[in-house]
Protein backbone atom coordinates (compact mmCIF):
# COMPACT_ATOMS: atom_id res chain seq x y z
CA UNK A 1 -81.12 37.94 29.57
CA UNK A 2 -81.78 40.73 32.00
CA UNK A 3 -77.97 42.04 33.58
CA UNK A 4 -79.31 42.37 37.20
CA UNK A 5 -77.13 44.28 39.62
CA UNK A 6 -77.43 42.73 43.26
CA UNK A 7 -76.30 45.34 46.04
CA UNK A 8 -74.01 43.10 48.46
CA UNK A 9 -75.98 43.72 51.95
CA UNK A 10 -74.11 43.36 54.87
CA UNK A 11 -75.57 40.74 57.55
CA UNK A 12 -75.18 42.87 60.30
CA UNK A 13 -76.27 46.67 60.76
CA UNK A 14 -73.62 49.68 60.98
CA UNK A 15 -74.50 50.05 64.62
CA UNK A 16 -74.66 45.85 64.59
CA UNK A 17 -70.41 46.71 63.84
CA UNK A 18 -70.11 49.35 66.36
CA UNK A 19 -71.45 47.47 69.54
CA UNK A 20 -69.47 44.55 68.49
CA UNK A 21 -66.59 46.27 67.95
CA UNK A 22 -66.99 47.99 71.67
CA UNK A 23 -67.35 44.36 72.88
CA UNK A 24 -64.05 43.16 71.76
CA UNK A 25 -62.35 45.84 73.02
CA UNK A 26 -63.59 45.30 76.41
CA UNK A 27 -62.94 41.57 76.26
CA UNK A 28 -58.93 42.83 75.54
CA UNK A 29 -59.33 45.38 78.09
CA UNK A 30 -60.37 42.87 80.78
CA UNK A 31 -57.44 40.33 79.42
CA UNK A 32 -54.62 43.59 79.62
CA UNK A 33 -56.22 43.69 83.48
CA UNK A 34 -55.56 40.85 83.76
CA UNK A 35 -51.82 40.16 82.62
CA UNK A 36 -48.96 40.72 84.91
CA UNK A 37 -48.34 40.01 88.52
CA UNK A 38 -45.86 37.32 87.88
CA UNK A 39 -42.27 37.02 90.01
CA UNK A 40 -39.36 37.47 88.37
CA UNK A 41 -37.51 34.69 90.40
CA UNK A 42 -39.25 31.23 90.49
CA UNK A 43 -38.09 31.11 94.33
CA UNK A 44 -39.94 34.08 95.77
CA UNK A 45 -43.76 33.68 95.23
CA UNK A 46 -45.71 36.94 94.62
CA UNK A 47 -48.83 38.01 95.84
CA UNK A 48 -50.01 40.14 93.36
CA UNK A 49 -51.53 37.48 91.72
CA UNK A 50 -54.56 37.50 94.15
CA UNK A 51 -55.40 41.00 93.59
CA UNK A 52 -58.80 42.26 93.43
CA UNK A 53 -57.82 43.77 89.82
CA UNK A 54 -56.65 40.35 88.58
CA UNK A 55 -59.34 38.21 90.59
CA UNK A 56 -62.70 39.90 90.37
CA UNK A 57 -62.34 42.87 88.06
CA UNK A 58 -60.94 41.49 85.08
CA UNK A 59 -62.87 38.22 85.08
CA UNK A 60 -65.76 40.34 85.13
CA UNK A 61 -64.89 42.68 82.86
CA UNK A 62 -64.35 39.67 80.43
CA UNK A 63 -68.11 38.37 80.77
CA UNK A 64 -69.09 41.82 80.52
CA UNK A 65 -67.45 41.95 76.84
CA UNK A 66 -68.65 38.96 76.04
CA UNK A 67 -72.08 39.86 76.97
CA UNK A 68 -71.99 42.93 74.44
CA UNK A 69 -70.70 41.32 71.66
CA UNK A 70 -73.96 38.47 72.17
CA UNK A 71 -75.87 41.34 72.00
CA UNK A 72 -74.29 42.75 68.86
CA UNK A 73 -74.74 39.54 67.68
CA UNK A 74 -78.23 39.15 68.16
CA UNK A 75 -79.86 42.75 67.95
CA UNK A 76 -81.62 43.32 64.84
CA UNK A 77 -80.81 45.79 62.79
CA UNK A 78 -83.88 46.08 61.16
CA UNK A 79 -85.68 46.66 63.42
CA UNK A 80 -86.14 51.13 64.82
């Protein structure tokens, strides 16, 4: 019997790695926007919870992160 070495490939591409890892990273850096704003004392209530930061930018941010990592996900390497 033959000893046949198999390389282990990878299922994604190096670059497949580096857009996803970009992705998640935005994904945390729309979640860190969109932490805080809270009131120390339950008996004053805080507006800083309906900033423009926490409201529209972070969502946003968010479905922008997950929109790279689908596209890490489903580039192909392969192909130039």
């Amino acid at each position: 019997m033959e000893n046949k070495a198999h390389k282990q490939e990878f299922l994604f591409g190096k670059i497949n790695y580096k857009i996803l890892l970009i992705g998640i990273g935005v994904i945390i850096l729309g979640f860190l926007l969109m932490s805080g704003g809270g009131s120390d004392d339950p008996n004053v209530f805080s507006d800083a919870i309906f900033s423009f930061r926490r409201i529209r930018l972070a969502p946003t941010t968010v479905l922008i992160g997950f929109g790279i990592t689908i596209y890490a996900i489903l580039k192909n390497p392969n192909k130039a």
